[in-house]
Protein backbone atom coordinates (compact mmCIF):
# COMPACT_ATOMS: atom_id res chain seq x y z
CA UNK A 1 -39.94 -77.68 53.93
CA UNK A 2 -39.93 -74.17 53.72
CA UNK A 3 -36.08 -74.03 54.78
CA UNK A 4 -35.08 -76.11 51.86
CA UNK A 5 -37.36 -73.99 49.40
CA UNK A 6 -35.74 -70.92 50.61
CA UNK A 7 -32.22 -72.32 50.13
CA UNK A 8 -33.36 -73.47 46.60
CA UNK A 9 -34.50 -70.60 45.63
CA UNK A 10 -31.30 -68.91 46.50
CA UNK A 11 -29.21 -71.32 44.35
CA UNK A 12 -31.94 -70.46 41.60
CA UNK A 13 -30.97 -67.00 41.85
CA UNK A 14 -27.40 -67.30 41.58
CA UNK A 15 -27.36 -69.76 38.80
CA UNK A 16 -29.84 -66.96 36.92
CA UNK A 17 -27.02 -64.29 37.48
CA UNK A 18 -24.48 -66.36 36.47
CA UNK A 19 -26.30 -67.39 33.04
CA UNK A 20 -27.05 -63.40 32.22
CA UNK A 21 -23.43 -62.42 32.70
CA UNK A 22 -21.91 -65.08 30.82
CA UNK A 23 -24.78 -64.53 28.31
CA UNK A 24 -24.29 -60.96 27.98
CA UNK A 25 -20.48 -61.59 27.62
CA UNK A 26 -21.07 -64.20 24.82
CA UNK A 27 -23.68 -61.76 23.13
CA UNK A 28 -21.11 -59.24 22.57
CA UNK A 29 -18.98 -60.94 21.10
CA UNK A 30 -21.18 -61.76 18.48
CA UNK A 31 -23.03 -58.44 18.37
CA UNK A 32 -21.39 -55.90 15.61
CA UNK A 33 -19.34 -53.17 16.62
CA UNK A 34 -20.79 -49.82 15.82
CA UNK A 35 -18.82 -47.09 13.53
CA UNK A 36 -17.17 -44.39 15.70
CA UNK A 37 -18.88 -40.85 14.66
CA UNK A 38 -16.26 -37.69 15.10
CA UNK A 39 -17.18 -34.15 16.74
CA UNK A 40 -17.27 -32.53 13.59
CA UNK A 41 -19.31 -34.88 11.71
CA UNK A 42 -21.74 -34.78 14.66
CA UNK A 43 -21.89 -30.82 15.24
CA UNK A 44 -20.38 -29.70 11.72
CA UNK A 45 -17.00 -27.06 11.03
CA UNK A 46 -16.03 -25.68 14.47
CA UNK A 47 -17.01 -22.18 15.17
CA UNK A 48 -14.84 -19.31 13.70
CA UNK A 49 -14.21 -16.81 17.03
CA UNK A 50 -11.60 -14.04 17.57
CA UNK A 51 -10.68 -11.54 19.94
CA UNK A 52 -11.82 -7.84 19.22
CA UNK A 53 -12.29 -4.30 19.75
CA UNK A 54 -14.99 -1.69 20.53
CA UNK A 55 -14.08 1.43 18.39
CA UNK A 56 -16.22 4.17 16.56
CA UNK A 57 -17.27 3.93 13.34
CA UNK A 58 -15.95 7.51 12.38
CA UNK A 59 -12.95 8.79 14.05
CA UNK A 60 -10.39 10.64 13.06
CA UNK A 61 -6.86 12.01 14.12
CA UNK A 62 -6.43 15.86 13.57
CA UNK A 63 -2.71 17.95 13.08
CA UNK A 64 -2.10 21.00 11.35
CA UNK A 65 -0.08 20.15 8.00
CA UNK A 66 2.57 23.10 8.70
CA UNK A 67 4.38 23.63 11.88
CA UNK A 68 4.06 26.32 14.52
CA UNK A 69 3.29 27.58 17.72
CA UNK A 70 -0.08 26.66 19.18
CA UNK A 71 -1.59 30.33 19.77
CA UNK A 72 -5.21 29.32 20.69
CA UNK A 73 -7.05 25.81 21.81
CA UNK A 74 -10.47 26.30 21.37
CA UNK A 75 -12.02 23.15 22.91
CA UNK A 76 -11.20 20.72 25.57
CA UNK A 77 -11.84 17.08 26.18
CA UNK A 78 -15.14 15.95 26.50
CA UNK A 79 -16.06 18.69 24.57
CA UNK A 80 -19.15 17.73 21.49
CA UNK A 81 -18.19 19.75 18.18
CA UNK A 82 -20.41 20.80 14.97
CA UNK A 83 -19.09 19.72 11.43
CA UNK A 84 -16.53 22.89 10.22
CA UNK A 85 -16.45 24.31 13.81
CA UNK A 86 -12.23 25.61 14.12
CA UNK A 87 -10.96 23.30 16.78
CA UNK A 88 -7.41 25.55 17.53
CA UNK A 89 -5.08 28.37 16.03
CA UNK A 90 -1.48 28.35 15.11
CA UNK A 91 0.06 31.59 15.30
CA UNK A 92 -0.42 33.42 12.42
CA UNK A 93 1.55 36.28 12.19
CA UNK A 94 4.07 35.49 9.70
CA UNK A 95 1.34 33.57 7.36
CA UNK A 96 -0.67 37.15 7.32
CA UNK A 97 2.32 38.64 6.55
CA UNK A 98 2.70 36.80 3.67
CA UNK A 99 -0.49 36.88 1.79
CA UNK A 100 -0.48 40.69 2.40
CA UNK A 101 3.10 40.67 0.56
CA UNK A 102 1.39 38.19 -2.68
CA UNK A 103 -1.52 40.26 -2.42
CA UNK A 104 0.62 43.62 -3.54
CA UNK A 105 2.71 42.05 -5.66
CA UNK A 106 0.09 40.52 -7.71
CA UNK A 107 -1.52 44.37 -7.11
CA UNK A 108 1.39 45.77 -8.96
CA UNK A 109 1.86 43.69 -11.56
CA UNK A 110 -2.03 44.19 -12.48
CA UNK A 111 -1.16 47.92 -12.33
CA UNK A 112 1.39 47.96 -15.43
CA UNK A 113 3.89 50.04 -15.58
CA UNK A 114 4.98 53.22 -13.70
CA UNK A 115 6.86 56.01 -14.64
CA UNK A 116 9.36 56.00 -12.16
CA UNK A 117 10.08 51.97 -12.70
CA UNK A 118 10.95 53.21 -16.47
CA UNK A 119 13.19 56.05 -15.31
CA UNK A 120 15.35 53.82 -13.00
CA UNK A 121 15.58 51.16 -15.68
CA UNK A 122 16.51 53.65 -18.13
CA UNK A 123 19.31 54.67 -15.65
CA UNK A 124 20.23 51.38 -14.93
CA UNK A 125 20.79 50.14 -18.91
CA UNK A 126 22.79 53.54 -19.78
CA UNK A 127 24.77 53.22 -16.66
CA UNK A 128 25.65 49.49 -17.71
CA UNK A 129 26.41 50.81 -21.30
CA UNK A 130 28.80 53.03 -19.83
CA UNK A 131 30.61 50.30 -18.17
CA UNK A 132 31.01 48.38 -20.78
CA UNK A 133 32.37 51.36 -23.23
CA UNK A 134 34.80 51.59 -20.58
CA UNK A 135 35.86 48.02 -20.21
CA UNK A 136 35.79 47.97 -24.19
CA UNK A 137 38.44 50.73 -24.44
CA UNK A 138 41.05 49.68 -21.48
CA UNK A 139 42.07 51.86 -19.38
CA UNK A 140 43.67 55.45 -20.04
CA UNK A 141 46.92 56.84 -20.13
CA UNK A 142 46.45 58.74 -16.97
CA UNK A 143 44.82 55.49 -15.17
CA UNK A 144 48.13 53.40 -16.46
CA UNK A 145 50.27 56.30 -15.03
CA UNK A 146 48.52 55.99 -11.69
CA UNK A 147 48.90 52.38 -11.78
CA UNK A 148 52.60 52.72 -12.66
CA UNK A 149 52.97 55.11 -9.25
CA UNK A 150 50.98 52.84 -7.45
CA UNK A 151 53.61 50.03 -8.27
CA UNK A 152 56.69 51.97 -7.57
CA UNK A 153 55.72 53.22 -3.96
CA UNK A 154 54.68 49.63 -3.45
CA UNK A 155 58.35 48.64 -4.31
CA UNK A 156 59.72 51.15 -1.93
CA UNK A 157 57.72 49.93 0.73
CA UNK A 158 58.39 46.34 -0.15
CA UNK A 159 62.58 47.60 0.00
CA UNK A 160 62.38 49.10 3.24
CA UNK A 161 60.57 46.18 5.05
CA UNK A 162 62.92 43.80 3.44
CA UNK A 163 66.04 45.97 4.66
CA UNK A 164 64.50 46.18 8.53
CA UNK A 165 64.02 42.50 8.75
CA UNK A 166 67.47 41.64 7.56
CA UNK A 167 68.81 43.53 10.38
CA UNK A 168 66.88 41.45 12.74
CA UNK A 169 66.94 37.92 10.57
CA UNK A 170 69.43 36.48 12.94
CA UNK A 171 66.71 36.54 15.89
CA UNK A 172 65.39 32.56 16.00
CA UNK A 173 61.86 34.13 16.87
CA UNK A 174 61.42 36.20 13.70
CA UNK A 175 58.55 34.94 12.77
CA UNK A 176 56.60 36.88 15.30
CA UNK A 177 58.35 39.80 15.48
CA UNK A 178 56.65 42.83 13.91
CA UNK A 179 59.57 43.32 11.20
CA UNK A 180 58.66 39.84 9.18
CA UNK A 181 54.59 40.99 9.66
CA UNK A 182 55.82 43.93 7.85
CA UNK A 183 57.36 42.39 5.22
CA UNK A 184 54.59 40.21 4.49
CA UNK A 185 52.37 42.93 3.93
CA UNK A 186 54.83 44.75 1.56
CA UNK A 187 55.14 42.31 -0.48
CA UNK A 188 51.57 41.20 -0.54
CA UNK A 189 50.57 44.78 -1.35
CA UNK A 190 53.37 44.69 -4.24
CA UNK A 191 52.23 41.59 -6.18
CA UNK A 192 48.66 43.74 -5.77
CA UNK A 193 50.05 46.69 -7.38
CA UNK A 194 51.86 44.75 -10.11
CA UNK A 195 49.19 42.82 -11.24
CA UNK A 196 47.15 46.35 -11.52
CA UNK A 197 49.35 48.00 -13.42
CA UNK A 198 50.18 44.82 -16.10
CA UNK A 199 46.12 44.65 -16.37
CA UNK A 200 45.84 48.16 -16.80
CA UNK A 201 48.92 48.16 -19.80
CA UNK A 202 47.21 44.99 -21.04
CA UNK A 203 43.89 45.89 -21.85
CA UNK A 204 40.39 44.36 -21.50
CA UNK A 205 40.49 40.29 -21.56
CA UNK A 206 37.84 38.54 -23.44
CA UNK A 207 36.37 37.59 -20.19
CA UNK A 208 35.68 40.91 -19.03
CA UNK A 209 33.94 41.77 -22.43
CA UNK A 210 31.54 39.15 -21.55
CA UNK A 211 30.54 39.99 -18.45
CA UNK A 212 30.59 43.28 -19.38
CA UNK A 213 27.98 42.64 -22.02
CA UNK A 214 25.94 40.39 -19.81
CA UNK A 215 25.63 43.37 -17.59
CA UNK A 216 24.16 45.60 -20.62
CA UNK A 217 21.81 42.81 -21.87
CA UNK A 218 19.91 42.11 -18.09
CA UNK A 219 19.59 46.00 -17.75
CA UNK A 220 17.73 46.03 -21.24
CA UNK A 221 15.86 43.03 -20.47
CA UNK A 222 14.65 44.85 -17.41
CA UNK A 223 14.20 48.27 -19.00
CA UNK A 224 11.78 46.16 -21.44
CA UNK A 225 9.81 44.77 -18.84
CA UNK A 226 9.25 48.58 -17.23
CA UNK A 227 7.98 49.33 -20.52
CA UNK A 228 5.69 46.63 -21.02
CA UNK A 229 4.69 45.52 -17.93
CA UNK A 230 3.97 41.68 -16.43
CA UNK A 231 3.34 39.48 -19.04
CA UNK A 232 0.46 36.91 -18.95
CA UNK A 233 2.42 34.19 -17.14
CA UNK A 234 4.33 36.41 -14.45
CA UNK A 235 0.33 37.37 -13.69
CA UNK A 236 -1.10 33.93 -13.58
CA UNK A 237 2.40 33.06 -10.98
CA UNK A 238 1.55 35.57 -8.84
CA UNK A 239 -1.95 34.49 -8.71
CA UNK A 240 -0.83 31.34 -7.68
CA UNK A 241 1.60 32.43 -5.10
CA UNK A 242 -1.43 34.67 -3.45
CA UNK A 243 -3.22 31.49 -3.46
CA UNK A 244 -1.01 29.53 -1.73
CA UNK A 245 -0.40 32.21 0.69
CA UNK A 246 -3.68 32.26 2.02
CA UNK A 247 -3.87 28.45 1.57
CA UNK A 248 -1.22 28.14 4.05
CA UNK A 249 -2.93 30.71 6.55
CA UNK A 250 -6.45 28.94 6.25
CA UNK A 251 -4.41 25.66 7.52
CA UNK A 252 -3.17 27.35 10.08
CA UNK A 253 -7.24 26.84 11.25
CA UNK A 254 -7.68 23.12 12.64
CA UNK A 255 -11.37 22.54 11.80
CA UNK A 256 -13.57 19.33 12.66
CA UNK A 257 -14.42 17.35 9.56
CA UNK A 258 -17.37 15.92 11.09
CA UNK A 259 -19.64 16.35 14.44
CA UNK A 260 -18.45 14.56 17.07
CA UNK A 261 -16.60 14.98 20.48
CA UNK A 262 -13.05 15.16 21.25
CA UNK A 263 -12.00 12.45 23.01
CA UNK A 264 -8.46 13.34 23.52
CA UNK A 265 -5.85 16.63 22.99
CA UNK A 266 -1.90 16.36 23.02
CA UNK A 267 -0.89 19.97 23.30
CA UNK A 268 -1.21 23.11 25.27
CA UNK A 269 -1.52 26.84 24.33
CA UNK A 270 2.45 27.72 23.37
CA UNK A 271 4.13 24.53 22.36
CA UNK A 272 5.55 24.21 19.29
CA UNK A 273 3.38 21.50 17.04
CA UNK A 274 5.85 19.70 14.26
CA UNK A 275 3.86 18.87 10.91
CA UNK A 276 1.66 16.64 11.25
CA UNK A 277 1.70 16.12 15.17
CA UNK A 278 -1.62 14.80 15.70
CA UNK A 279 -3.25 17.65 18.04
CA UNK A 280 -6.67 16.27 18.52
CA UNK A 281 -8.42 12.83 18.27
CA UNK A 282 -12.09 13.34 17.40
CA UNK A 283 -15.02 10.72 17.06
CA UNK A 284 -18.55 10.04 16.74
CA UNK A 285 -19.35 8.39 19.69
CA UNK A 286 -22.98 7.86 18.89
CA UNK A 287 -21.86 4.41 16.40
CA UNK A 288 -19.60 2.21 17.59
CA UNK A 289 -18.33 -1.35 16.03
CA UNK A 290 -16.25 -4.27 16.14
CA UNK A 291 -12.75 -4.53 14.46
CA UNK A 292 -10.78 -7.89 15.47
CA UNK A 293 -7.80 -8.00 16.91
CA UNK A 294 -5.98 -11.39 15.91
CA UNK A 295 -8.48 -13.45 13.21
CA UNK A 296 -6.13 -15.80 11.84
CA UNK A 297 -6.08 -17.06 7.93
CA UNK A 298 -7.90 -20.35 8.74
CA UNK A 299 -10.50 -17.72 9.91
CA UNK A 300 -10.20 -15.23 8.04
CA UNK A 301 -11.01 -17.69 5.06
CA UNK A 302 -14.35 -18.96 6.17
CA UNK A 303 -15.56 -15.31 7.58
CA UNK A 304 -17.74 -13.22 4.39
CA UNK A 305 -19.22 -9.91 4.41
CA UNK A 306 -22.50 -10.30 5.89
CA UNK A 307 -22.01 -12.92 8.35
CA UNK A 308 -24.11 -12.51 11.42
CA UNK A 309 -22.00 -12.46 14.29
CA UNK A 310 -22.70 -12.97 18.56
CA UNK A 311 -20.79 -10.65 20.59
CA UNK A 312 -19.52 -11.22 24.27
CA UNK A 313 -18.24 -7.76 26.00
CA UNK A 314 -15.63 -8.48 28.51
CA UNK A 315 -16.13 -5.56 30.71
CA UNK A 316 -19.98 -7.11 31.44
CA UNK A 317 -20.69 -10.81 32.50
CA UNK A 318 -24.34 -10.45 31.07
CA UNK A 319 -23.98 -8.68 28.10
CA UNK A 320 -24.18 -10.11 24.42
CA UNK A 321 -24.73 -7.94 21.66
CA UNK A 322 -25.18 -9.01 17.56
CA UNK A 323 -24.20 -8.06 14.30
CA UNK A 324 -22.77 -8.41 10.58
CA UNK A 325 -19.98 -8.10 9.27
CA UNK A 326 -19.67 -5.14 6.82
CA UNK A 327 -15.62 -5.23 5.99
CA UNK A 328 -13.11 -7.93 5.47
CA UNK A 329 -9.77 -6.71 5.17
CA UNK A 330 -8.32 -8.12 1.58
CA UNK A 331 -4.41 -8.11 2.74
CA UNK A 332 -3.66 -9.73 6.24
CA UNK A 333 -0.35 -8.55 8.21
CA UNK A 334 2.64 -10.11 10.27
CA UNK A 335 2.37 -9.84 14.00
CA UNK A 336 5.50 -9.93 16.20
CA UNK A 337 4.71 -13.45 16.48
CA UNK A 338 4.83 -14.42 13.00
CA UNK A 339 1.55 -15.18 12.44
CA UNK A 340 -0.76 -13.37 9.15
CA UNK A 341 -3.91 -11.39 11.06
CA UNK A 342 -6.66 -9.94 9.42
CA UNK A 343 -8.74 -7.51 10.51
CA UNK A 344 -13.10 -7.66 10.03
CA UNK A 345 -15.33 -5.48 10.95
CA UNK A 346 -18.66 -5.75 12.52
CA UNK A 347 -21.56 -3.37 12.37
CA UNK A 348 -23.81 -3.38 15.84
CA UNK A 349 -27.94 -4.36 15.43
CA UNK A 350 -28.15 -2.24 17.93
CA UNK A 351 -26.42 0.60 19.93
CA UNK A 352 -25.50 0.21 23.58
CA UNK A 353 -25.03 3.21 26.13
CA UNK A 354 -22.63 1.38 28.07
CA UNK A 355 -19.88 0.04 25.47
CA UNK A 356 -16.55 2.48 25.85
CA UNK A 357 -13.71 3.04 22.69
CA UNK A 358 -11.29 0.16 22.98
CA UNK A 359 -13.70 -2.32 25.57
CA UNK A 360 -11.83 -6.21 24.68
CA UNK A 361 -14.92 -8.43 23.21
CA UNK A 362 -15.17 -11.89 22.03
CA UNK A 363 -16.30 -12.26 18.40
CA UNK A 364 -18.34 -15.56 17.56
CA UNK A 365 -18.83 -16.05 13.59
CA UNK A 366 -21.91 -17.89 13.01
């Protein structure tokens, strides 16, 4: 008895498993099908992240505006600096020069007018008169005679070298030979002469009236001037050259705009510097913050100033820092790859010791 309730309790069993499977089968056909739900609509928009940058919040790249010799580094690397504190020299030699030159020019045109400067106008203007009385009246008869003489020895000359090289014309090398160098001469010096002596005959041209006049008219313009003195304007230009003069040696001075240290220098003592070479890098280290390195547009869109923001530093497997955003750049640009990148930028909450100028982060935007 208790062999056949064993074995019917077995079947009982299996016909029980058998009637839940099929069961469950049937059931699901019937049951409804629940609506898929996405990612997004279950966790909302996908977080906005970008790669980034650790760099000071003040920084700046120093050169001197003119170029020169570097005559003195002050400072070296490493090296913490006061706001105004001169940084390096050029060599200033020339520039001193030069502001001592404005600085007695300016001196004597203050000063007015000196006796001698009249005098040596005065000489100048009558001298130029008498020029121009000359060139008015031609020349004399005795000039005209000597230019006459002048002519007729130049003839003779001229004769004689044209009688030597026909004695030697047949020679296939005359060219070099010191008879046609000779002739050449003669008759260069003739034309010379003739020309003289048909200017002389002929008289001042209209042409050398003029510029005979213009001569006598800038020497009285001049002897006016030693009279008066500098006017107003010749004052105020001098004024202004003296100022640029020692504008131009005060640049010569490379000064820190800020306090800060120097974090890098590109020159030594002696090399020539070209404008605007940038001599020394200089930064407050004390602030540092984010700027990101490839935030796309689809980012870039959904990112506002004041965002907070998480902050994984790749240089440290433990260390997240937070912030905001403070800057959004309003004008994205082209990378080599094509793609529009905009730049935000992230104050800290807090300052860390440990973060270093251009440490890689990863930039979460909640």
């Amino acid at each position: 008895m208790t062999k056949k309730w064993l074995i019917g309790l077995a079947i009982a069993l299996v016909i029980l498993g058998l009637v839940c499977g099929l069961g469950g089968r049937i059931a699901s056909r019937f049951a409804p099908t629940p609506t898929p739900t996405s990612a997004s609509t279950a966790a909302g928009e996908r977080t906005v992240t970008a790669r980034g940058v650790i760099v000071p919040a003040r920084y700046v790249r120093l050169g001197f505006p003119t170029g020169g010799v570097l005559a003195d580094l002050r400072v070296q690397e490493g090296d913490s600096v006061e706001a105004g504190q001169v940084l390096a020299c050029l060599d200033t030699a020339d520039l001193e020069l030069g502001v001592r030159i404005a600085e007695l020019r300016l001196a004597q045109l203050k000063a007015g007018p000196r006796p001698e400067d009249i005098a040596i106008a005065e000489s100048n203007y009558q001298a130029a008169l008498a020029r121009y009385e000359k060139v008015k009246s031609g020349a004399s008869q005795e000039e005209i005679a000597v230019a006459k003489a002048n002519l007729e020895k130049a003839r003779v000359v001229l004769e004689r070298a044209q009688a030597a090289y026909n004695l030697v014309a047949w020679d296939p090398g005359i060219s070099a030979r010191p008879e046609s160098l000779a002739l050449e001469q003669a008759t260069i010096d003739y034309q010379l002469a003739l020309a003289q002596y048909e200017r002389a005959k002929a008289g001042p041209t209209p042409a050398d009236l003029k510029a005979a006049w213009a001569e006598v008219a800038s020497a009285k313009a001049q002897l006016e001037r030693a009279r008066t003195g500098a006017s107003a304007e010749e004052i105020a230009l001098a004024e202004a050259e003296l100022e640029r003069a020692r504008l131009a040696l005060e640049q010569a001075q490379l000064r820190a705009p800020f306090a800060g240290t120097v974090v890098s220098i590109g020159a030594r003592e002696g090399e020539i510097l070209s404008p605007g070479a940038v001599l020394i890098t200089l930064a407050d280290l004390s602030e540092m913050q984010v700027e990101t390195t490839d935030l796309d547009e689809w980012g870039a869109a959904r990112v506002k100033v004041g965002d907070p923001v998480q902050i994984t530093v790749s240089a440290f497997k433990d260390k997240v820092l937070t912030g905001r955003v403070v800057a959004m750049d309003l004008e994205g640009v082209t990378n080599p790859a094509g793609d529009v990148i905009y730049t935000a930028t992230i104050a800290l909450d807090s300052q860390d010791p440990d973060l270093r100028w251009g440490m890689t982060v990863k930039v979460e935007f909640r």
